[in-house]
N, C-alpha and C. Protein backbone atom coordinates (compact mmCIF):
# COMPACT_ATOMS: atom_id res chain seq x y z
N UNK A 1 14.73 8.14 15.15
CA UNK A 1 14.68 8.82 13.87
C UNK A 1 15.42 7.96 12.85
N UNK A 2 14.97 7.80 11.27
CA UNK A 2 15.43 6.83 10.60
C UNK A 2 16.70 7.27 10.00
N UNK A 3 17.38 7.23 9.92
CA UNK A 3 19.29 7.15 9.15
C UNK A 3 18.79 6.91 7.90
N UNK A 4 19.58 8.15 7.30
CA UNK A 4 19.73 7.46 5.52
C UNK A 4 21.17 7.89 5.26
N UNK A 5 21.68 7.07 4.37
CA UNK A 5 23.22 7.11 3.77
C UNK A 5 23.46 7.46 2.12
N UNK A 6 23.72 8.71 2.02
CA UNK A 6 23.57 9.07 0.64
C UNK A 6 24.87 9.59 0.43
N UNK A 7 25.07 9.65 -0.98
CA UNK A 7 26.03 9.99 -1.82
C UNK A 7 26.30 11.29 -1.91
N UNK A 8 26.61 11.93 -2.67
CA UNK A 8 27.36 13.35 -2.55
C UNK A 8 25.78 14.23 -3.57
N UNK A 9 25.19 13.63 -4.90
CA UNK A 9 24.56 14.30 -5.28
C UNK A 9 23.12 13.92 -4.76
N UNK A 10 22.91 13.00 -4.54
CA UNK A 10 21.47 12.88 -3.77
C UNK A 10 21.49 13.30 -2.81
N UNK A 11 22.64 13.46 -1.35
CA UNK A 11 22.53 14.47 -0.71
C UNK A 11 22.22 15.89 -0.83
N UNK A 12 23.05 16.31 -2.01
CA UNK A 12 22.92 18.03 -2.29
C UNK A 12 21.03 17.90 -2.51
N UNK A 13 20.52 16.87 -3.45
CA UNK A 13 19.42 17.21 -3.77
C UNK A 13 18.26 17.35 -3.08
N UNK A 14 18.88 16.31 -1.78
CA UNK A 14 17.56 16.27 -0.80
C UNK A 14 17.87 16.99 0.43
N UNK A 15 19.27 18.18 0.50
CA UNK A 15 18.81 18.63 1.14
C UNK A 15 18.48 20.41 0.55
N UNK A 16 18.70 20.20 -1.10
CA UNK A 16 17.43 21.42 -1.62
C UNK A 16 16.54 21.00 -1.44
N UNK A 17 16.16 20.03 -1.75
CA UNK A 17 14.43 20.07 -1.81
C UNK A 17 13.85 20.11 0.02
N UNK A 18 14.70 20.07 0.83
CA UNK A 18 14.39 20.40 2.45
C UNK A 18 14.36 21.70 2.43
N UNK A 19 15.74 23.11 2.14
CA UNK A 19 15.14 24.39 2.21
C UNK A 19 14.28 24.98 0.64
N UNK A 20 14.19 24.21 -0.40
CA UNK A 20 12.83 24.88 -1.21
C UNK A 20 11.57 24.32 0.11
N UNK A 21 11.40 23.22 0.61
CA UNK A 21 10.12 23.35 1.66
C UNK A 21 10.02 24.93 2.34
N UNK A 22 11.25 24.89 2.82
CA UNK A 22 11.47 25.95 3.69
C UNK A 22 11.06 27.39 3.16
N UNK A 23 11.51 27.51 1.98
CA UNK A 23 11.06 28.72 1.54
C UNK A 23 9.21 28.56 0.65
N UNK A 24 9.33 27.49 0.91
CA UNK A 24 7.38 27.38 0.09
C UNK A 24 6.67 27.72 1.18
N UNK A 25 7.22 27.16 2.45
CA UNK A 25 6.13 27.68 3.54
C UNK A 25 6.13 29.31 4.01
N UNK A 26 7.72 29.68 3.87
CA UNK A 26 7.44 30.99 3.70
C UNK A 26 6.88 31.86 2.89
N UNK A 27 6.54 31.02 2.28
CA UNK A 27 5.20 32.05 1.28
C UNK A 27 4.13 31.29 1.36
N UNK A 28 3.43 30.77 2.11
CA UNK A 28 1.90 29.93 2.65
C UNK A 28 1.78 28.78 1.56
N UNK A 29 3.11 28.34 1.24
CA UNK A 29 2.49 26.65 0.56
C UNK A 29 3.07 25.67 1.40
N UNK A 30 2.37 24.60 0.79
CA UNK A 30 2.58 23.09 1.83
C UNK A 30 2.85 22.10 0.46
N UNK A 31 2.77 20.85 1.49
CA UNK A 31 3.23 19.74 0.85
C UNK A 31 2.18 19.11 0.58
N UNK A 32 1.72 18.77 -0.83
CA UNK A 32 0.97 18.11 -1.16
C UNK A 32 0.80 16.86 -1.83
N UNK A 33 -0.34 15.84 -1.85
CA UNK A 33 -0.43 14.59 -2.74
C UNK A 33 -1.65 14.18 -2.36
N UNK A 34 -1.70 13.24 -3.68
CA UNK A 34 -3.06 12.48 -3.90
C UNK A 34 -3.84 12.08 -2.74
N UNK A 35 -3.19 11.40 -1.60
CA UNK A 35 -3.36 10.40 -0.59
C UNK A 35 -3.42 10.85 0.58
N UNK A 36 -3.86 10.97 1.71
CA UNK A 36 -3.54 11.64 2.90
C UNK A 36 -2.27 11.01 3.29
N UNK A 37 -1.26 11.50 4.04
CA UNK A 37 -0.22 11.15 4.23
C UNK A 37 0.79 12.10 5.29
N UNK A 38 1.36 11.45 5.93
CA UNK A 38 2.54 12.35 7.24
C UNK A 38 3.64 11.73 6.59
N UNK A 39 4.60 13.31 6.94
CA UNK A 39 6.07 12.88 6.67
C UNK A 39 6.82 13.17 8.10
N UNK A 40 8.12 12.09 8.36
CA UNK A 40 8.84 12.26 9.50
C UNK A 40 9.78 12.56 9.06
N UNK A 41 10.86 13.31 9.86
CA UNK A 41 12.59 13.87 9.44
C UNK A 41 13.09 12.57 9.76
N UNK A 42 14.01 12.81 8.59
CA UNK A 42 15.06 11.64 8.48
C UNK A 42 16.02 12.47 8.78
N UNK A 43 17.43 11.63 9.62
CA UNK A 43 18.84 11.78 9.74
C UNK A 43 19.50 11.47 8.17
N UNK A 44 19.77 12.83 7.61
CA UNK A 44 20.75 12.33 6.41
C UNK A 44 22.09 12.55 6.49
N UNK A 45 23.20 11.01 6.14
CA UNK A 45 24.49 10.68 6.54
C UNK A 45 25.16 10.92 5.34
N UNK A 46 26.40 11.66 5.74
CA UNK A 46 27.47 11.65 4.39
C UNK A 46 27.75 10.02 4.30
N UNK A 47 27.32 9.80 3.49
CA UNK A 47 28.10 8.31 2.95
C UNK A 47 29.73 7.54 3.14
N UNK A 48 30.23 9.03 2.55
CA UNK A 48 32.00 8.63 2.56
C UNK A 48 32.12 8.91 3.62
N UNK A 49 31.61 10.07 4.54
CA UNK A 49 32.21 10.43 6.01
C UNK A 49 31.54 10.03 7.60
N UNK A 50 30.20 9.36 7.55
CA UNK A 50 29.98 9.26 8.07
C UNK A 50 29.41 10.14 9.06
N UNK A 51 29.00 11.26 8.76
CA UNK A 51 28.70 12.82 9.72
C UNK A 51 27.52 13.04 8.84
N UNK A 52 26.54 13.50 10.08
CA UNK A 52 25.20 13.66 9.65
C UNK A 52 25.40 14.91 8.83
N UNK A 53 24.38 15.33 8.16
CA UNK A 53 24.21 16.34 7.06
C UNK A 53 23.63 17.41 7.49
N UNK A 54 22.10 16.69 7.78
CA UNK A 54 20.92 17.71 7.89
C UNK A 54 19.77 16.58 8.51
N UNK A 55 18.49 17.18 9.44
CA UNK A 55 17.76 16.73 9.51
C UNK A 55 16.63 16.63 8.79
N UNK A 56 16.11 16.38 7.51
CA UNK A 56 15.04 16.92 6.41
C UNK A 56 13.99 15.70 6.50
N UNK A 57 13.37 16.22 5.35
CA UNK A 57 12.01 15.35 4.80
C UNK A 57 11.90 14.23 3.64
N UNK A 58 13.43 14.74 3.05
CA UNK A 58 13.78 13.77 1.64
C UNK A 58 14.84 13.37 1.93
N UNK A 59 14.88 12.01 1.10
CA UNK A 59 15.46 10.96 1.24
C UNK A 59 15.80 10.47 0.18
N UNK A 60 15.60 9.09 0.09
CA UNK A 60 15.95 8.03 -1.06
C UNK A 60 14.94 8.58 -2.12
N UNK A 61 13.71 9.23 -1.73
CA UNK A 61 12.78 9.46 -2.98
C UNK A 61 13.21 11.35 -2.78
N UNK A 62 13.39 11.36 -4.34
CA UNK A 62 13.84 12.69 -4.69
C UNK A 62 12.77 13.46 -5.50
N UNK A 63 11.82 13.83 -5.13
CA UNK A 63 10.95 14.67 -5.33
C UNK A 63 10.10 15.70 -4.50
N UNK A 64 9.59 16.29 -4.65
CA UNK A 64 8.36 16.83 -4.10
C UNK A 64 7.12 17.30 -4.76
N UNK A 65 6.01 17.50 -4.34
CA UNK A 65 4.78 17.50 -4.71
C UNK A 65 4.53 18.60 -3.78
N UNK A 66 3.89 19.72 -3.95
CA UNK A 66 3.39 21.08 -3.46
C UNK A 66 2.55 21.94 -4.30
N UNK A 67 1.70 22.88 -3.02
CA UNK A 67 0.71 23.34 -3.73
C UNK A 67 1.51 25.42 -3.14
N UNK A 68 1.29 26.03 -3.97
CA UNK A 68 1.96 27.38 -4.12
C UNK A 68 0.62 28.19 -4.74
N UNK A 69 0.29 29.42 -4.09
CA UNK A 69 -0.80 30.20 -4.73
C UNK A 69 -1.59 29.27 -5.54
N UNK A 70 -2.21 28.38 -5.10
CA UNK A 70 -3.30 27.41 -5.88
C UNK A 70 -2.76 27.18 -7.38
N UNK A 71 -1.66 26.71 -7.10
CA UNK A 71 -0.95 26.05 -8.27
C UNK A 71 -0.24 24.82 -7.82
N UNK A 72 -0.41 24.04 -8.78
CA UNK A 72 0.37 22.47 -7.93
C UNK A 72 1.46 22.35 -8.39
N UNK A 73 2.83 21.72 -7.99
CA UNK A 73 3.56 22.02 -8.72
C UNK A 73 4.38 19.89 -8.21
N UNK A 74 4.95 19.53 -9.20
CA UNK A 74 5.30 18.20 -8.95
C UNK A 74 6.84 18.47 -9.48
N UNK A 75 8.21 18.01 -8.36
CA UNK A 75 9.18 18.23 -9.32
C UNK A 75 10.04 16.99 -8.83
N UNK A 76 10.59 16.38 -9.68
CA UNK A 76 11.25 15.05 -9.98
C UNK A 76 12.63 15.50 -10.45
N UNK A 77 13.79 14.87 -8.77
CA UNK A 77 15.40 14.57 -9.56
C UNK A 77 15.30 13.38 -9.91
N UNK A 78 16.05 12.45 -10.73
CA UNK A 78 16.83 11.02 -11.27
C UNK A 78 18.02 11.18 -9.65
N UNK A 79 18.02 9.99 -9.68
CA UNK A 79 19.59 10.21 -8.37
C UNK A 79 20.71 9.82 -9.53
N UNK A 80 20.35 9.82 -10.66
CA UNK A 80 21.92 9.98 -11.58
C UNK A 80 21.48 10.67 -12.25
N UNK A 81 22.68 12.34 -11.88
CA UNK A 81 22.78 13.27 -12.35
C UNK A 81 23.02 13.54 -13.97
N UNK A 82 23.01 12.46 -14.65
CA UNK A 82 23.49 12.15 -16.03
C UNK A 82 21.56 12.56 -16.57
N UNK A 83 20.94 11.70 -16.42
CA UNK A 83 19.63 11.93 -16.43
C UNK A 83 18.81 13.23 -16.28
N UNK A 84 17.29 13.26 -16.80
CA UNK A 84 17.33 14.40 -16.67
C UNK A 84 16.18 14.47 -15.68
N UNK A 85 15.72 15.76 -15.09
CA UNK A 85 15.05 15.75 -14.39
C UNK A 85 13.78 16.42 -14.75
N UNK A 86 12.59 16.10 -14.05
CA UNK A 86 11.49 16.53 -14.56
C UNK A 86 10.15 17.57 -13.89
N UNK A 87 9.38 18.34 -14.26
CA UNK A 87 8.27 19.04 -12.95
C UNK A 87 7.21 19.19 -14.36
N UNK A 88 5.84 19.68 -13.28
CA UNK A 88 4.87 19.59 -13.66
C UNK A 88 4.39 20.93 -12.78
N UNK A 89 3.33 21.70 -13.85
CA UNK A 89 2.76 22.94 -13.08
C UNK A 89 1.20 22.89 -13.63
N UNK A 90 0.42 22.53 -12.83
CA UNK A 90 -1.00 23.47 -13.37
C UNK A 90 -1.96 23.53 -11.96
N UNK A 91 -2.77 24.22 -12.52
CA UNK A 91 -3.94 24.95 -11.28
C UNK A 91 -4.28 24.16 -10.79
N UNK A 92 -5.32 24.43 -9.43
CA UNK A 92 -6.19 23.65 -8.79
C UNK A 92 -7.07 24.17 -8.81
N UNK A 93 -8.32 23.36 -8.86
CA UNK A 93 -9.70 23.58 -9.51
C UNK A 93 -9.82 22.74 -8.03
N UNK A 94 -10.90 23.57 -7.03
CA UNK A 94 -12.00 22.33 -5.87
C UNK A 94 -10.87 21.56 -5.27
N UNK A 95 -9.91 21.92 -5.44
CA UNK A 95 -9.02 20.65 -4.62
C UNK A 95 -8.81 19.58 -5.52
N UNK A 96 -8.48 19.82 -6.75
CA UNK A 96 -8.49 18.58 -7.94
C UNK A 96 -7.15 19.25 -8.59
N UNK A 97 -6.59 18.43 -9.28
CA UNK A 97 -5.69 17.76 -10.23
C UNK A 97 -6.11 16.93 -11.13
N UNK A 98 -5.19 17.80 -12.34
CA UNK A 98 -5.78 16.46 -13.64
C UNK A 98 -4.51 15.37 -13.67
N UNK A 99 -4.58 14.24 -13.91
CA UNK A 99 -3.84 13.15 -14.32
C UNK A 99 -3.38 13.44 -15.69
N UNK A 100 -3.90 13.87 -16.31
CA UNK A 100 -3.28 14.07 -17.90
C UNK A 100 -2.11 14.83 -18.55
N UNK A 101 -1.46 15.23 -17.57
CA UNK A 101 -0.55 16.07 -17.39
C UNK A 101 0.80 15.53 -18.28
N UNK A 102 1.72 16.43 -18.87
CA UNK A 102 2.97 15.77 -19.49
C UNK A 102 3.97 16.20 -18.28
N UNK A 103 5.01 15.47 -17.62
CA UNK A 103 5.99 15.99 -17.21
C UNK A 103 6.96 16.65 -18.71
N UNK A 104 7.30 17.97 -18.43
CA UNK A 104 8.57 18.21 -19.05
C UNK A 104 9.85 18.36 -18.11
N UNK A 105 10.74 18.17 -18.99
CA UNK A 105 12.10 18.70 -18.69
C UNK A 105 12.40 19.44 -18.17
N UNK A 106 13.71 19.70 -17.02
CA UNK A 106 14.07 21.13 -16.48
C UNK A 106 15.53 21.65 -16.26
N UNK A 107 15.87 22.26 -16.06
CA UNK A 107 17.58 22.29 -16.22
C UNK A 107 18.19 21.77 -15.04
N UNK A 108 19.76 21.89 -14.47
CA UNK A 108 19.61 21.10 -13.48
C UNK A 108 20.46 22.44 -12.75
N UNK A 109 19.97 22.01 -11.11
CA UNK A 109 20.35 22.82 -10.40
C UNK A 109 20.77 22.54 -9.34
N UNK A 110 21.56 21.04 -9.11
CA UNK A 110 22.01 20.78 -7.97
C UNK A 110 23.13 20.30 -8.78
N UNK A 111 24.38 20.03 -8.40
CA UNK A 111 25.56 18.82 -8.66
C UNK A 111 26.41 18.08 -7.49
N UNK A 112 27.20 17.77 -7.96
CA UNK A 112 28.10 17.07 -6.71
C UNK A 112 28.50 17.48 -5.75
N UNK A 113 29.40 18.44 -5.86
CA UNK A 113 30.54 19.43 -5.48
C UNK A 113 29.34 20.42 -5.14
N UNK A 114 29.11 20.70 -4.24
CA UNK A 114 28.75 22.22 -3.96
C UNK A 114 28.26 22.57 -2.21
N UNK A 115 28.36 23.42 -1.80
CA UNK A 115 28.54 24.03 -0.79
C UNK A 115 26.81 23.87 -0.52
N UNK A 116 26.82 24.16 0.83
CA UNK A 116 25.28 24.31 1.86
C UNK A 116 24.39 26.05 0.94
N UNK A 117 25.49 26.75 1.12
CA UNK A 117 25.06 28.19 0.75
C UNK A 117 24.84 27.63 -0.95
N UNK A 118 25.71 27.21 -1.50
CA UNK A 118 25.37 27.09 -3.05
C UNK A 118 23.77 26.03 -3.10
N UNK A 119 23.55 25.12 -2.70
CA UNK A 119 22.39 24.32 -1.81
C UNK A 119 21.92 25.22 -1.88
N UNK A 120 21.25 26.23 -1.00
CA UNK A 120 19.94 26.90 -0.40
C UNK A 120 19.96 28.05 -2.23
N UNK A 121 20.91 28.18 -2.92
CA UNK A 121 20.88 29.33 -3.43
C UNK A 121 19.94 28.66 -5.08
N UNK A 122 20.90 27.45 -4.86
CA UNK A 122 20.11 26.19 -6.34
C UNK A 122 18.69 26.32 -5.91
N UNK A 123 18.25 26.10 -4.48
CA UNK A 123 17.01 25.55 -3.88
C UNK A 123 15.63 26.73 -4.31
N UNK A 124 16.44 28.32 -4.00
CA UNK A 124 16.05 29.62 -4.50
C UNK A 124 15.62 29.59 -6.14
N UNK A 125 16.53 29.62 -6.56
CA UNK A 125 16.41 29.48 -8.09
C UNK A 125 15.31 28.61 -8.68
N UNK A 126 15.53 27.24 -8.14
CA UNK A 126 14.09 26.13 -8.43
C UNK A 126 12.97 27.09 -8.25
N UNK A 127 13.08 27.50 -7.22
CA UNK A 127 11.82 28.21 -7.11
C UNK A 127 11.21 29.28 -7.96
N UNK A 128 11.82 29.97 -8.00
CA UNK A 128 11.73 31.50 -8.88
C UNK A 128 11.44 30.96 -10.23
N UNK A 129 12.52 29.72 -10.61
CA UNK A 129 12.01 29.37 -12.43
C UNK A 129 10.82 28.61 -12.34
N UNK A 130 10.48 28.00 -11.02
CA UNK A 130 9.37 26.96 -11.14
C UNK A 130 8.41 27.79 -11.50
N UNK A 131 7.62 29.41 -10.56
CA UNK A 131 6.82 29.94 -10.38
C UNK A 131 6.96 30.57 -11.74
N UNK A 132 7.76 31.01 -12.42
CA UNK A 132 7.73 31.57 -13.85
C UNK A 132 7.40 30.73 -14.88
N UNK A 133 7.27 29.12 -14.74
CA UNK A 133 6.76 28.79 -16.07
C UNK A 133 5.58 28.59 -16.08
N UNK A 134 5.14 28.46 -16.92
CA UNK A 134 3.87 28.35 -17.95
C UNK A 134 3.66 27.03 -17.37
N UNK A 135 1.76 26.62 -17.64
CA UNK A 135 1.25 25.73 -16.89
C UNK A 135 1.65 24.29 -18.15
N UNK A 136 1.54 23.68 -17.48
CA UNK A 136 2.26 22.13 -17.86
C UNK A 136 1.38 22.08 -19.24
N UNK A 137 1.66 21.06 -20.43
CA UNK A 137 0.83 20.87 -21.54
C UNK A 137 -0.42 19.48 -21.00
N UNK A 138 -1.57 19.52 -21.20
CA UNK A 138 -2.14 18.49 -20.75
C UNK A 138 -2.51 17.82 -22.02
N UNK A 139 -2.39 16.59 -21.69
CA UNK A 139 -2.43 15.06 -23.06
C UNK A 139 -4.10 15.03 -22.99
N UNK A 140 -5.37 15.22 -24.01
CA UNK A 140 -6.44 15.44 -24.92
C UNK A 140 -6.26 14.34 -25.54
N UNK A 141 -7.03 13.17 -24.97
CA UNK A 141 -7.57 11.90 -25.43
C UNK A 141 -8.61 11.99 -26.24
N UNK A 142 -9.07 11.36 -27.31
CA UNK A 142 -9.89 11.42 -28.18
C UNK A 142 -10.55 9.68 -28.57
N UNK A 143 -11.84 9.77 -28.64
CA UNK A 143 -12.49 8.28 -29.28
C UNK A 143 -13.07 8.19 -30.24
N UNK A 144 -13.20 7.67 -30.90
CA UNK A 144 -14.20 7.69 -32.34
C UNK A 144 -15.51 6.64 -31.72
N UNK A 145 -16.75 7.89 -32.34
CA UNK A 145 -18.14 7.61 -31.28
C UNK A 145 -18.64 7.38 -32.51
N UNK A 146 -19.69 6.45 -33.23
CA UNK A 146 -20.63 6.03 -34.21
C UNK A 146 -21.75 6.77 -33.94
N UNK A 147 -22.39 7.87 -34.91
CA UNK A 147 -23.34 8.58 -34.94
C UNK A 147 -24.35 8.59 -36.02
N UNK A 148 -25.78 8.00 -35.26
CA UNK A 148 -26.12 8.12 -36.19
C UNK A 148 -27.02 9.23 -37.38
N UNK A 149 -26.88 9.15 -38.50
CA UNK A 149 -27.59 10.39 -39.56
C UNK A 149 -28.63 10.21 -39.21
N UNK A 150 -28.94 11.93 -39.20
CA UNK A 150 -30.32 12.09 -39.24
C UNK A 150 -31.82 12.58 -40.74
N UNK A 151 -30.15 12.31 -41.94
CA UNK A 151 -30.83 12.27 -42.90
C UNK A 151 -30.80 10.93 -43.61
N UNK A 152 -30.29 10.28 -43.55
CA UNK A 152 -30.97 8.25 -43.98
C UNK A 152 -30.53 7.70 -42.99
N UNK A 153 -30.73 6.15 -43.14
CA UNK A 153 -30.67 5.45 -42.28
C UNK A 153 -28.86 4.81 -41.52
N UNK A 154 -27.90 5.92 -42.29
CA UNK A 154 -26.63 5.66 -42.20
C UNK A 154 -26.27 6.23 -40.65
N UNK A 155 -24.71 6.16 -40.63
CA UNK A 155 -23.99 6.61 -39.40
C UNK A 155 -22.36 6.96 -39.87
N UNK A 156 -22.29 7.87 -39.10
CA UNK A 156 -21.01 8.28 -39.32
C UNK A 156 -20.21 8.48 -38.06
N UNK A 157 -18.55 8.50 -38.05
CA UNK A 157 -17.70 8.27 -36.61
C UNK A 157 -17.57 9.80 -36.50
N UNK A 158 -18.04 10.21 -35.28
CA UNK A 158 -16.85 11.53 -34.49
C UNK A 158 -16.23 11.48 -33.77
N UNK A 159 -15.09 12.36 -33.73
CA UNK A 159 -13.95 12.26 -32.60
C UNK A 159 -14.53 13.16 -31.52
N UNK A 160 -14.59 12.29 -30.11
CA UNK A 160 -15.60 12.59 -29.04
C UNK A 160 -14.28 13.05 -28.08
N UNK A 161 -14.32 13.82 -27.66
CA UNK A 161 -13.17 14.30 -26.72
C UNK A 161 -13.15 13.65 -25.21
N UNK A 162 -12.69 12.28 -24.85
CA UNK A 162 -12.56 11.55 -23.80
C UNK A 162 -12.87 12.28 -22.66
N UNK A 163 -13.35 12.41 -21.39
CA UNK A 163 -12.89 12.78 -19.87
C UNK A 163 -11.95 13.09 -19.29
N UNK A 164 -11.61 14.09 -19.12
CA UNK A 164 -10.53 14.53 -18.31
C UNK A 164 -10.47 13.66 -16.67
N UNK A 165 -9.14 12.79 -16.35
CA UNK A 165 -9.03 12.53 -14.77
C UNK A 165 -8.79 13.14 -14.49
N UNK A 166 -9.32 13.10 -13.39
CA UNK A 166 -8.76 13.94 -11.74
C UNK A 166 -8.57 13.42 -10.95
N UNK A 167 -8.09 13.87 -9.56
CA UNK A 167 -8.05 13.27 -8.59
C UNK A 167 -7.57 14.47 -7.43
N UNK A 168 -8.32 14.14 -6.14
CA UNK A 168 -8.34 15.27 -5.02
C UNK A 168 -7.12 15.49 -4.45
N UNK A 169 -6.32 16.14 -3.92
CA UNK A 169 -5.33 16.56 -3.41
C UNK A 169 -4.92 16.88 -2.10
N UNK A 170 -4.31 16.68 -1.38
CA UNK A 170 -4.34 16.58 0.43
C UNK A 170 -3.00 17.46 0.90
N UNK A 171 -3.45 17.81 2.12
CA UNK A 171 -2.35 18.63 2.62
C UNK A 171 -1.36 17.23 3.27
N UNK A 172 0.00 17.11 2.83
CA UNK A 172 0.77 16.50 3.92
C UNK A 172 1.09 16.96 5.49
N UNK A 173 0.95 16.14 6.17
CA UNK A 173 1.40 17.02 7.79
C UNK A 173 2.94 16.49 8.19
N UNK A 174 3.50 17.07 8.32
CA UNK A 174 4.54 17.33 8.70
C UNK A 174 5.07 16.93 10.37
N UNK A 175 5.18 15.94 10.78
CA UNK A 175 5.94 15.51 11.89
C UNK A 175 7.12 15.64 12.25
């Protein structure tokens, strides 16, 4: 099993984002992304002490990607807590995701200093505010298309409303 050595707040963060898993599956969501993909538990090490933490799924990368009542939800820590952190919410359509998506901002709910129980309780909270907001703003690309009149021989530009991306979405499996 792979060893990771983390600090005091990337620990707290990755091992919320191990029981928010915990509580997404207790309500029938999984882990999702673009790509087919397996995740293995990592050993996570107190840094200063040397004593394992927890056995989880996050690591050096502090995010997760999940799908909740056919809603996707993407949420991004910074590992410096100074920074801010970011998530993304909108539907799934066919097993699709749009790319056009804005990350916004979110408050923060892990810090340095804090207890396992304060952990699972931050991890709670993510959740409850995640499922209460409003679906993400999506970015509406626009082109100017040359059209031509159908009363002389002129043309004039309209703003043609670009294609929305997508892209399909996969269950992660869990090892």
């Amino acid at each position: 099993m792979k060893k990771i050595y983390l600090k005091h707040y990337p620990m707290n963060v990755a091992k919320g984002l191990s029981y928010l898993l915990e509580e997404i599956q207790n309500e029938g969501g999984y882990i999702a992304s673009s790509y087919k993909a397996n995740m293995e538990k990592i050993d996570l090490i107190d840094y200063e002490t040397g004593e394992k933490e927890i056995s989880g799924y996050f690591g050096e990368w502090l995010f997760i990607s999940f799908i909740l009542n056919d809603d996707y939800y993407y949420v991004q820590f910074d590992s410096n807590p100074f920074f801010e952190d970011r998530y993304e919410k909108q539907p799934v359509k066919n097993n699709m995701i749009s790319r056009d998506i804005y990350l916004s901002t979110m408050p923060d709910f892990f810090d340095y200093k804090m207890t396992d129980e304060q952990v699972k309780d931050a991890a709670h909270n993510l959740l409850l505010w995640l499922k209460d907001q409003k679906y993400s703003e999506k970015h509406v690309e626009y082109k100017k298309q040359r059209v031509y009149n159908l009363y002389d021989d002129g043309y004039h530009y309209e703003k043609i409303k670009v294609k929305e991306r997508t892209e399909k979405i996969h269950k992660v499996e869990l090892l």
